[in-house]
Protein backbone atom coordinates (compact mmCIF):
# COMPACT_ATOMS: atom_id res chain seq x y z
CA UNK A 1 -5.48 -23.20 -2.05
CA UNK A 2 -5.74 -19.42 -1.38
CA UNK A 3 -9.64 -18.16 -1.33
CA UNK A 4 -9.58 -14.90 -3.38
CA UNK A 5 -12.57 -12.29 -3.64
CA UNK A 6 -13.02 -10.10 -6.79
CA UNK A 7 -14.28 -6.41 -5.37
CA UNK A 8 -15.99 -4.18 -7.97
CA UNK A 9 -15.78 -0.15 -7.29
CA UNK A 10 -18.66 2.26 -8.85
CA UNK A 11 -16.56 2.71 -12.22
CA UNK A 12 -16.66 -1.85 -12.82
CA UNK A 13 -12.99 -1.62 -11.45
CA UNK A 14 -12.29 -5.36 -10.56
CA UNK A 15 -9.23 -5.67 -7.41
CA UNK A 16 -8.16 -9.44 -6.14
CA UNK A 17 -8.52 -9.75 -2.55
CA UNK A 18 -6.65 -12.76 -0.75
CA UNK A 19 -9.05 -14.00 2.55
CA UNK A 20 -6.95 -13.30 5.87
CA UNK A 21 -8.90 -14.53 8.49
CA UNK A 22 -12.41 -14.77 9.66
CA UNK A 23 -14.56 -13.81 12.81
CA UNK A 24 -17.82 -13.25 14.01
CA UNK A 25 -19.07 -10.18 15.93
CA UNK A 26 -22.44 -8.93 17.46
CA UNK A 27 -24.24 -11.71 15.61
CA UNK A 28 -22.33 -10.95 12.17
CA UNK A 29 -19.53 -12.65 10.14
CA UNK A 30 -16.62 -10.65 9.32
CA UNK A 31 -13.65 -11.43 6.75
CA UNK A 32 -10.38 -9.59 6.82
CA UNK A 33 -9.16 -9.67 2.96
CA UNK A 34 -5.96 -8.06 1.20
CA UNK A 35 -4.80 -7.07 -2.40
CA UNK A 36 -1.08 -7.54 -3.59
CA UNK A 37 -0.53 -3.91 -2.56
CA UNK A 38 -1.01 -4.99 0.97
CA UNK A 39 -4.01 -3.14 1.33
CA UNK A 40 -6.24 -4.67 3.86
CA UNK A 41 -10.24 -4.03 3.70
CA UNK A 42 -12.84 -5.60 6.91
CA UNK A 43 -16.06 -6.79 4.93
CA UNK A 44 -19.41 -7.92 6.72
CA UNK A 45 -21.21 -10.74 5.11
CA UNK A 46 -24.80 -8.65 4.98
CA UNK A 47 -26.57 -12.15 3.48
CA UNK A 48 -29.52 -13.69 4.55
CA UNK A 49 -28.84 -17.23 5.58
CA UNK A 50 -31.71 -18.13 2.64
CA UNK A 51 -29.43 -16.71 0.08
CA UNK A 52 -26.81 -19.06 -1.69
CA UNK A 53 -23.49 -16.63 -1.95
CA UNK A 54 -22.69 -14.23 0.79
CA UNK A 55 -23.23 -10.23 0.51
CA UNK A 56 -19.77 -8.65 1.70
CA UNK A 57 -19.92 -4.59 2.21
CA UNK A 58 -17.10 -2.93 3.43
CA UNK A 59 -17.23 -1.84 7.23
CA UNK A 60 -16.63 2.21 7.36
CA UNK A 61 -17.77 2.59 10.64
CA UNK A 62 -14.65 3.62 12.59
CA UNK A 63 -15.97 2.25 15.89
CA UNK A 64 -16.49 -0.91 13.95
CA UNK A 65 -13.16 -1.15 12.51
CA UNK A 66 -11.22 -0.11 15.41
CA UNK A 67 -13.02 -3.01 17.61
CA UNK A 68 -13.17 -5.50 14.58
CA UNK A 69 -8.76 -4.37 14.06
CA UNK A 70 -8.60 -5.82 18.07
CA UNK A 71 -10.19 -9.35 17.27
CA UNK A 72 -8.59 -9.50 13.88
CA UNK A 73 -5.12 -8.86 15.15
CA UNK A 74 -5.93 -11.45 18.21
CA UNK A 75 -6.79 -14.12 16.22
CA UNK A 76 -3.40 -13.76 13.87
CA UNK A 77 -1.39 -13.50 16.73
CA UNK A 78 -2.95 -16.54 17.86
CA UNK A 79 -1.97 -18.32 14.28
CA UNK A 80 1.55 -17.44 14.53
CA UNK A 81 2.44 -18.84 17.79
């Protein structure tokens, strides 16, 4: 069964997100989702580990991304072999 995740944008706009693939990094837990359009977004689980349901916000920080792209792309590379 594919996980999906429902995003909401400022204006209520619900998009489907498919989970990818998961990591952690610097302490944190990171998901790698996509949409039907291909679109791929990094979110970091910004939850407590009292709360029940994880808090995803979407990494912007380009020194973020560009390291988090690296470990991402590993780790699928890894899967396909």
């Amino acid at each position: 069964m594919e996980e999906k995740i429902i995003l909401e944008n400022d204006l209520g706009e619900e998009t489907e997100f498919s989970f990818v693939e998961e990591t952690k990094f610097q302490g944190k837990k990171y998901i790698l989702v996509e949409n039907d359009k291909e679109e791929c977004l990094i979110l970091r689980d910004d939850s407590s580990e009292l709360e029940e349901y994880a808090s995803y916000e979407i990494v912007d920080d380009e020194e973020e991304v560009n390291a988090l792209l690296e470990i991402f792309q590993h780790l699928l590379d890894e899967n396909e072999e």
